[in-house]
C-alpha atoms as a PDB file:
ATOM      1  CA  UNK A   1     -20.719  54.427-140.132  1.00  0.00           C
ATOM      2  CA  UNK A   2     -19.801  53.154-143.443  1.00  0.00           C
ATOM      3  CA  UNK A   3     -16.658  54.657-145.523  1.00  0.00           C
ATOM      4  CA  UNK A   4     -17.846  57.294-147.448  1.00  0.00           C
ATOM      5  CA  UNK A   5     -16.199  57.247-151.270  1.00  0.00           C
ATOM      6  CA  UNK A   6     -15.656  60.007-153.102  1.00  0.00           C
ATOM      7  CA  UNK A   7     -14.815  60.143-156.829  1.00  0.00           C
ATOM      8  CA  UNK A   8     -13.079  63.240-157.916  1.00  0.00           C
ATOM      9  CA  UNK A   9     -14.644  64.845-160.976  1.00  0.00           C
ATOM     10  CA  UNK A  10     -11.188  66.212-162.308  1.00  0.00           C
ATOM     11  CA  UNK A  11     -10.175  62.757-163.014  1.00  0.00           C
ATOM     12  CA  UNK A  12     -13.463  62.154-164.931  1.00  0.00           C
ATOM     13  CA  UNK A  13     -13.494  62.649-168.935  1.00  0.00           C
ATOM     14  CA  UNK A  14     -15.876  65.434-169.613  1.00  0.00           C
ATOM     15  CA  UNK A  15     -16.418  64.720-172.972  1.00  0.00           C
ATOM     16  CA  UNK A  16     -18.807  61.983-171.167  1.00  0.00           C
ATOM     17  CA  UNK A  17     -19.606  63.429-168.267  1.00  0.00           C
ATOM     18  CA  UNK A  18     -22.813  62.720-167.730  1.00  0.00           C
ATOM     19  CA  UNK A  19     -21.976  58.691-167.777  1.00  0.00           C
ATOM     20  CA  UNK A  20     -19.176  59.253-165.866  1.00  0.00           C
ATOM     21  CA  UNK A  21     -21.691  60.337-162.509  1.00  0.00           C
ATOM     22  CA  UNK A  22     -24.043  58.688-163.737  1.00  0.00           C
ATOM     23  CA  UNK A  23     -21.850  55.381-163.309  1.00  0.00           C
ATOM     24  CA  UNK A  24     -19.974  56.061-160.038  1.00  0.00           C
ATOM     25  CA  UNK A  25     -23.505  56.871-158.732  1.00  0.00           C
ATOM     26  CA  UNK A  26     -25.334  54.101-159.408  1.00  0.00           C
ATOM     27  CA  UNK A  27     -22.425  52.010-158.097  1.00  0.00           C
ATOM     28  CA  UNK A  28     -23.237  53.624-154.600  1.00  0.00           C
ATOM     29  CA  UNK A  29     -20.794  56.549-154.496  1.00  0.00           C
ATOM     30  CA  UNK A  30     -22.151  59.213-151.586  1.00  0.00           C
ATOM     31  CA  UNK A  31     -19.958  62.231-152.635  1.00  0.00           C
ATOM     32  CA  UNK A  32     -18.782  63.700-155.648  1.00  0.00           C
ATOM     33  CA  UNK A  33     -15.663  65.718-154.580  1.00  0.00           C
ATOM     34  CA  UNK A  34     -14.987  69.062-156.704  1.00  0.00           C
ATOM     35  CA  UNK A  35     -11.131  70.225-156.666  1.00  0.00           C
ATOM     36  CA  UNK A  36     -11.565  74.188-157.332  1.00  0.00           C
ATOM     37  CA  UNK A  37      -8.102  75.574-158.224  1.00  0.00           C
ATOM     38  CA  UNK A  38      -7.213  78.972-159.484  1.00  0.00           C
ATOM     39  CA  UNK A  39      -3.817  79.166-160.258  1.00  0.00           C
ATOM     40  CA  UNK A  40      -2.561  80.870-157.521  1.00  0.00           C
ATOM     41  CA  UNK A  41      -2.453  78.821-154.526  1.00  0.00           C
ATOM     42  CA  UNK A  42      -2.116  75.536-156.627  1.00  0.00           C
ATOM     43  CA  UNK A  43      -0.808  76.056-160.169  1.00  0.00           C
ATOM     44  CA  UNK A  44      -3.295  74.190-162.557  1.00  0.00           C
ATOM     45  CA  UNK A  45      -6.970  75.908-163.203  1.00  0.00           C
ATOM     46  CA  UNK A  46      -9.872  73.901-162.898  1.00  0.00           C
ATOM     47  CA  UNK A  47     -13.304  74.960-163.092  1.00  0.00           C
ATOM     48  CA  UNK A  48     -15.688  77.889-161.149  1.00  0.00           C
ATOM     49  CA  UNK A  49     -19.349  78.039-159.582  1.00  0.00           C
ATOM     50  CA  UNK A  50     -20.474  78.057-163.523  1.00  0.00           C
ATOM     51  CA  UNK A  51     -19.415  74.523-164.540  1.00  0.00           C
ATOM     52  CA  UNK A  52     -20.249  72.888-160.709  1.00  0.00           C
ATOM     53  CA  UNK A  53     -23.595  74.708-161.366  1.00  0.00           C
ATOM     54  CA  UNK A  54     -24.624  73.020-164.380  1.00  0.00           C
ATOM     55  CA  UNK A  55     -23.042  69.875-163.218  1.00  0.00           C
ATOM     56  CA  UNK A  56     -25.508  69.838-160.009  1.00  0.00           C
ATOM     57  CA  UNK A  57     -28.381  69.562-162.875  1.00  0.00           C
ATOM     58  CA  UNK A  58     -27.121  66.036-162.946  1.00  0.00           C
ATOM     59  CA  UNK A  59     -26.772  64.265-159.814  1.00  0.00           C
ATOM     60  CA  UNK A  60     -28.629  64.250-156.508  1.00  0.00           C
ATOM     61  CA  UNK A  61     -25.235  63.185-155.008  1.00  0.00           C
ATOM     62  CA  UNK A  62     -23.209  65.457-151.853  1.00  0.00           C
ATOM     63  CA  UNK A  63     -20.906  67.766-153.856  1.00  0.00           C
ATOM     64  CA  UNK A  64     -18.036  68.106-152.147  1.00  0.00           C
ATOM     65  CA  UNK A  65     -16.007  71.331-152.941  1.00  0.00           C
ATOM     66  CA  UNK A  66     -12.601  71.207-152.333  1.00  0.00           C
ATOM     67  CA  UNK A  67     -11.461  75.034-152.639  1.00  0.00           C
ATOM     68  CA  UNK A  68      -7.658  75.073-153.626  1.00  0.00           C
ATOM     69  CA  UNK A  69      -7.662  78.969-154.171  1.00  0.00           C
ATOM     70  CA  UNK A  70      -6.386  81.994-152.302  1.00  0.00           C
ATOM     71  CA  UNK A  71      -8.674  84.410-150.380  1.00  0.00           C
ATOM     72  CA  UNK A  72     -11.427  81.444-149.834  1.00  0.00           C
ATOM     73  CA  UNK A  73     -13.980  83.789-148.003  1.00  0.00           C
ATOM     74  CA  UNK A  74     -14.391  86.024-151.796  1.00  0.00           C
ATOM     75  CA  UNK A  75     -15.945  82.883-152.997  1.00  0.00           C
ATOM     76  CA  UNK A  76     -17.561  80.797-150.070  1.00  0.00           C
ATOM     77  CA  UNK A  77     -21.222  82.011-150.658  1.00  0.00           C
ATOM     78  CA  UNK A  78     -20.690  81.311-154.568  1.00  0.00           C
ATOM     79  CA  UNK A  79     -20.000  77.624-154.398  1.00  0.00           C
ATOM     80  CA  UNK A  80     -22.809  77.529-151.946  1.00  0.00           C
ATOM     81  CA  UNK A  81     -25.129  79.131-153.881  1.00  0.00           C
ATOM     82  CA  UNK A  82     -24.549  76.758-157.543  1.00  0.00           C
ATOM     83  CA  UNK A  83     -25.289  73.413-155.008  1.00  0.00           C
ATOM     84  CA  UNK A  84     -22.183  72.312-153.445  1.00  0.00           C
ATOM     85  CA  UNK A  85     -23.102  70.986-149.898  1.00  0.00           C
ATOM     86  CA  UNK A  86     -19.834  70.642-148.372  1.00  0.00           C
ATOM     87  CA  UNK A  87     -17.327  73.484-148.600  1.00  0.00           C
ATOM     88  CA  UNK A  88     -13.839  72.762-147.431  1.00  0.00           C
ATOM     89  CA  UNK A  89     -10.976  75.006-147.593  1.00  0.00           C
ATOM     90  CA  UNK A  90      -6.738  75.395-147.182  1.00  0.00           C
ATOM     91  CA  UNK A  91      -5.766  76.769-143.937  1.00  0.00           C
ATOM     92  CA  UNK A  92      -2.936  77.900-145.111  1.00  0.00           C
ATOM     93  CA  UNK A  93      -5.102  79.801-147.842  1.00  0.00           C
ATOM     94  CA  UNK A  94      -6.530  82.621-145.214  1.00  0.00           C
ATOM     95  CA  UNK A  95      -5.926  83.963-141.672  1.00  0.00           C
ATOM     96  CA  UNK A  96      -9.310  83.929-140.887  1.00  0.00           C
ATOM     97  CA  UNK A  97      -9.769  80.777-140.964  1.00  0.00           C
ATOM     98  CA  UNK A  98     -12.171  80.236-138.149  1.00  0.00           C
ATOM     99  CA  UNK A  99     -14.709  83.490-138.917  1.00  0.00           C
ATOM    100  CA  UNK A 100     -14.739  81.179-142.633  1.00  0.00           C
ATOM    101  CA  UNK A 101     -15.700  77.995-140.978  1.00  0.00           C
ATOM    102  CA  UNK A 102     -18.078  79.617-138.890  1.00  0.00           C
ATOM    103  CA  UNK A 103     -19.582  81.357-142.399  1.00  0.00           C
ATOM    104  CA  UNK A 104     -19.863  78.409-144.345  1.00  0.00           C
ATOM    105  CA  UNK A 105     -22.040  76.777-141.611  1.00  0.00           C
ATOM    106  CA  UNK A 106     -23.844  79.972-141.481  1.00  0.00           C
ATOM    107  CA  UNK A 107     -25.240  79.587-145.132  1.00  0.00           C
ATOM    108  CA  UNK A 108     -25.946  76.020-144.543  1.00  0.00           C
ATOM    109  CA  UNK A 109     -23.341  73.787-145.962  1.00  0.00           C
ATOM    110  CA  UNK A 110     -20.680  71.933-144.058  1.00  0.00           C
ATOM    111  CA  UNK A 111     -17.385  73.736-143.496  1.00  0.00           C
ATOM    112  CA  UNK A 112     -14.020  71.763-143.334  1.00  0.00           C
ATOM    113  CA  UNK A 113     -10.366  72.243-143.393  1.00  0.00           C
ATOM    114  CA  UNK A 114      -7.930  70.591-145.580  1.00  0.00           C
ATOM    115  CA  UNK A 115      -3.822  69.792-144.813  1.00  0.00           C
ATOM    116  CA  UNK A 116      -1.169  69.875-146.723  1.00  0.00           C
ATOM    117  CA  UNK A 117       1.503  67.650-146.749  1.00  0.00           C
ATOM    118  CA  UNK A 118       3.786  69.761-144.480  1.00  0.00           C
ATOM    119  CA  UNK A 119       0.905  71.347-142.616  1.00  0.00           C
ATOM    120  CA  UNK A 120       0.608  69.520-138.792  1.00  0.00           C
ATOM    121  CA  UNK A 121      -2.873  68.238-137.363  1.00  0.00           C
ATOM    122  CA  UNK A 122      -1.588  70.572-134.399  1.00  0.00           C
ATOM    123  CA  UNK A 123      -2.781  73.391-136.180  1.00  0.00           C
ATOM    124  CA  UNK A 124      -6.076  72.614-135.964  1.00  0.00           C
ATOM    125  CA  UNK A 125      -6.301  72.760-131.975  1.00  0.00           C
ATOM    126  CA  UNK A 126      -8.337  76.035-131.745  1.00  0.00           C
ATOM    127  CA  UNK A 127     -10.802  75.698-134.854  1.00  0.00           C
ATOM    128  CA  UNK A 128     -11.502  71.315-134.378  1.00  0.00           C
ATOM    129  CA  UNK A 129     -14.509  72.209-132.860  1.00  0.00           C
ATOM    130  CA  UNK A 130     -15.594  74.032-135.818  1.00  0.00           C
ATOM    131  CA  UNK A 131     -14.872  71.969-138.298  1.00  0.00           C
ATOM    132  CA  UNK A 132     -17.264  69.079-140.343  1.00  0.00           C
ATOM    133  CA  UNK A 133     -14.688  67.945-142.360  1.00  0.00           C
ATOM    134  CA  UNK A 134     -11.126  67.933-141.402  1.00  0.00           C
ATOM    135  CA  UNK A 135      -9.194  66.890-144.969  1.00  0.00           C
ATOM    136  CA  UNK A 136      -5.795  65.850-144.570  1.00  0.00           C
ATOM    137  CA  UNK A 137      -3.854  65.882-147.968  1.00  0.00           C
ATOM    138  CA  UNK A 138      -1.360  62.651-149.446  1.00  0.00           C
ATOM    139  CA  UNK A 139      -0.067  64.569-152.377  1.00  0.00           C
ATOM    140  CA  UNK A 140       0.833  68.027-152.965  1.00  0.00           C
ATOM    141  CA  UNK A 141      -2.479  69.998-153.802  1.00  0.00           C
ATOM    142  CA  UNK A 142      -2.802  70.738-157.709  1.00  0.00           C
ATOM    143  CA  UNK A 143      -2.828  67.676-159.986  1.00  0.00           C
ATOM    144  CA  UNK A 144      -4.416  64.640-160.346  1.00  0.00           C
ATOM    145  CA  UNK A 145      -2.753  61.601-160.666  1.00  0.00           C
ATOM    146  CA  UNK A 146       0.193  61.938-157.924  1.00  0.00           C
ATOM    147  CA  UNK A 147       1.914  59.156-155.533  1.00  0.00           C
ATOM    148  CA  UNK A 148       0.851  58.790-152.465  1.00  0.00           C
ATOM    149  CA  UNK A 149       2.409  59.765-149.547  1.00  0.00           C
ATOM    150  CA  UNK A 150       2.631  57.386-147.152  1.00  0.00           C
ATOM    151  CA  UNK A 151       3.443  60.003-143.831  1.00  0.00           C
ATOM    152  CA  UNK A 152      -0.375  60.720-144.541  1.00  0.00           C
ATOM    153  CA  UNK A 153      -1.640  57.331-142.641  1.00  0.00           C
ATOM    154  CA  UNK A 154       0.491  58.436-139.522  1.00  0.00           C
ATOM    155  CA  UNK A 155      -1.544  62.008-140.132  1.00  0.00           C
ATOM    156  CA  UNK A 156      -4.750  60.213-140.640  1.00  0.00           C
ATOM    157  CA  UNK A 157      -4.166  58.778-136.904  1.00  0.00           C
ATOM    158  CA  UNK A 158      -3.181  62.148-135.318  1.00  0.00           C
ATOM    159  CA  UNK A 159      -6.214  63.858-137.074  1.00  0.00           C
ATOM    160  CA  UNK A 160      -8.384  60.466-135.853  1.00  0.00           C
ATOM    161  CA  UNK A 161      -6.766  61.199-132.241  1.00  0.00           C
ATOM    162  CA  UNK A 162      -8.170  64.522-131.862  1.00  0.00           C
ATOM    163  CA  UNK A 163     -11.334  64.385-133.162  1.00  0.00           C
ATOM    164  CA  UNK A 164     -12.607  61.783-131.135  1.00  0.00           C
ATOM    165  CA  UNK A 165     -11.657  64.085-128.073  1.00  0.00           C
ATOM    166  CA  UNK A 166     -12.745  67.467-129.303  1.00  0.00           C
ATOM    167  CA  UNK A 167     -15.424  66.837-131.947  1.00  0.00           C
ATOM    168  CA  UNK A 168     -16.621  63.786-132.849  1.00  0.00           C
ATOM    169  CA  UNK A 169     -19.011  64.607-135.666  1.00  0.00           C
ATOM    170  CA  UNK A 170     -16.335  65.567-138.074  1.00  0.00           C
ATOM    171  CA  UNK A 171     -15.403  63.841-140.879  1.00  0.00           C
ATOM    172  CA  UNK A 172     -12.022  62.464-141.589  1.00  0.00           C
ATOM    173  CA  UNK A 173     -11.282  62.677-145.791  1.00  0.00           C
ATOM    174  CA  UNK A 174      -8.125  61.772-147.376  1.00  0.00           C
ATOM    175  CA  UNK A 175      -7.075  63.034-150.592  1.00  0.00           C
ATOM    176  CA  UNK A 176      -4.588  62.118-153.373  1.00  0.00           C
ATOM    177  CA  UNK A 177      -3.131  58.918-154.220  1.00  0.00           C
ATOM    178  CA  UNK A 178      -6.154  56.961-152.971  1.00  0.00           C
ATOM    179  CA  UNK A 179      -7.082  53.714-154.048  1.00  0.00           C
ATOM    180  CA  UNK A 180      -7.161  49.581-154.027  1.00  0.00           C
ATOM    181  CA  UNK A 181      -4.074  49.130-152.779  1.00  0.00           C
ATOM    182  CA  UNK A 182      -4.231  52.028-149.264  1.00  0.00           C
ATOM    183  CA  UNK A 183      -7.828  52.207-149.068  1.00  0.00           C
ATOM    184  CA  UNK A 184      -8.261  49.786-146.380  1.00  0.00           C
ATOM    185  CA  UNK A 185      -4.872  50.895-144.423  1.00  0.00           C
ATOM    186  CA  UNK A 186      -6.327  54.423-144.187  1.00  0.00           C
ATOM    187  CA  UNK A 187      -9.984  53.199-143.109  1.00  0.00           C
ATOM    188  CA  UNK A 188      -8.464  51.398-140.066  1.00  0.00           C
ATOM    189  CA  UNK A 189      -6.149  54.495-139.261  1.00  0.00           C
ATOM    190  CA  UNK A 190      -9.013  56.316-138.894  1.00  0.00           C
ATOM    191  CA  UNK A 191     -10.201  57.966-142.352  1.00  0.00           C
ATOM    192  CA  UNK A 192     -14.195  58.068-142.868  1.00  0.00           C
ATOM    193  CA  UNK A 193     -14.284  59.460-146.310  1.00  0.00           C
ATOM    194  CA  UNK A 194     -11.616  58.704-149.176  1.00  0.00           C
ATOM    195  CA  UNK A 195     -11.380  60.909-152.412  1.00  0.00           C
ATOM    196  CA  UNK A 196     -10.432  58.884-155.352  1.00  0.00           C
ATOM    197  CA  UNK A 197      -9.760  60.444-158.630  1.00  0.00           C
ATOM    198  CA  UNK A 198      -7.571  58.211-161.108  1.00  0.00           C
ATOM    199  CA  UNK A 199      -7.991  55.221-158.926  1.00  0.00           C
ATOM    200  CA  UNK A 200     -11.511  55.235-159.857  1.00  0.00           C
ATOM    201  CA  UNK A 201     -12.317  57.165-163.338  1.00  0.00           C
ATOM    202  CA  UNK A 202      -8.678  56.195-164.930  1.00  0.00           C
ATOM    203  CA  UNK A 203      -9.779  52.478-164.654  1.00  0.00           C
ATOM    204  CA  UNK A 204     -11.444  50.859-167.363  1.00  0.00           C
ATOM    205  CA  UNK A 205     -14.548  50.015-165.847  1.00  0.00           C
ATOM    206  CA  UNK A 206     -15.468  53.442-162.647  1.00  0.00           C
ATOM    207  CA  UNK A 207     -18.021  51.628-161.130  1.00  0.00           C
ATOM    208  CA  UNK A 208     -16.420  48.510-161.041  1.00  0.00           C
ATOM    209  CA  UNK A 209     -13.688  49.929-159.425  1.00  0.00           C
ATOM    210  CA  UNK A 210     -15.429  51.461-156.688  1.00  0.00           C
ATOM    211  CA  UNK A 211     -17.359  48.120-155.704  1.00  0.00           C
ATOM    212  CA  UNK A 212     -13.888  46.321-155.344  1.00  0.00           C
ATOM    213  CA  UNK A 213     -12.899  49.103-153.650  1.00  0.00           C
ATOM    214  CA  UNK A 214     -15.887  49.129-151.647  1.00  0.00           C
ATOM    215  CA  UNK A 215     -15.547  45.450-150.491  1.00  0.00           C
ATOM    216  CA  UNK A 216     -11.886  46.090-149.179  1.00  0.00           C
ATOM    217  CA  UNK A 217     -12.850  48.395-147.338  1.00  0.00           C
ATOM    218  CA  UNK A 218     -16.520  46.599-146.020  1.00  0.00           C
END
């Protein structure tokens, strides 16, 4: 299967919105990934079901909603219900994290999990088998635009490790700091999808980006 890319709307300028998708799409991105945040569990604010509603008006593309809130399961069926395909939430945002995976599948999106930094893949031994996406974090959750970290490759292989034993249908994403220069690194440790935010929409040119990022990676 082919490396899925990901451009992250919150990197995007909004005051041209509308070219910005319509740009990363036609240069063959498959997801566009959504970072919710609330204040709470991450300290910026981004946007609700509202905006991601009106912004499914214009693309056909997976959204990909990457819920950086606290209490997840108050707004699961939301997001799902304003067209975002793939729902993927903080374990360390709820203990129920397994009754929410098992809900989000219920109302027929993909459920995944997402890591932070300090967060081990060994966490994830009871709920792999319920999980579509397992997200592992290389920044701190909460702003755009941060290093890399580069512990997350050695994560990326753990992650790789156990999904291929346990479920091998889920998805390996990788978020923050993703781009030219540790795309392909994180492909052969194991990644299938990469998030890029600033790599992609802070270059001059987004879609020419993602092609050159695309052949690396081919």
């Amino acid at each position: 299967m082919a490396t899925i890319i990901a451009p992250s709307l919150l990197a995007a300028d909004f005051a041209h919105i509308g070219k910005q998708i319509a740009s990363v799409q036609e240069a063959g991105a498959e997801y566009l990934h959504l970072d919710v945040m609330d204040g709470r569990f991450v300290p910026n604010i981004t946007w609700g079901p509202k905006i991601i509603g009106d912004l499914r008006k214009l693309s056909p593309l997976i959204f990909d909603a990457h819920l950086m809130i606290v209490d997840p399961e108050r707004y699961a069926d939301d997001f799902r219900n304003v067209g975002c395909d793939r729902i993927t939430f903080h374990l360390e945002a709820t203990p129920h994290a397994q009754r929410l995976l098992t809900h989000i599948r219920d109302i027929g999106a993909k459920a995944g999990i997402a890591l932070c930094p300090q967060t081990p893949v060994s966490m994830l031994q009871d709920i792999i088998e319920d999980c579509d996406t397992v997200l592992v974090m290389s920044v701190n959750p909460g702003f755009s635009g941060q290093k890399f970290i580069p512990r997350a490759i050695e994560k990326v292989r753990e992650a790789r490790a156990l999904v291929d034993r346990r479920n091998p249908a889920c998805l390996i994403e990788v978020d923050g700091g993703v781009g030219a220069d540790n795309a392909r690194e994180l492909v052969a440790a194991g990644a299938d999808a990469l998030v890029m935010g600033a790599a992609v929409f802070g270059a001059p040119d987004p879609a020419q980006e993602l092609r050159r990022v695309r052949a690396l990676i081919a």
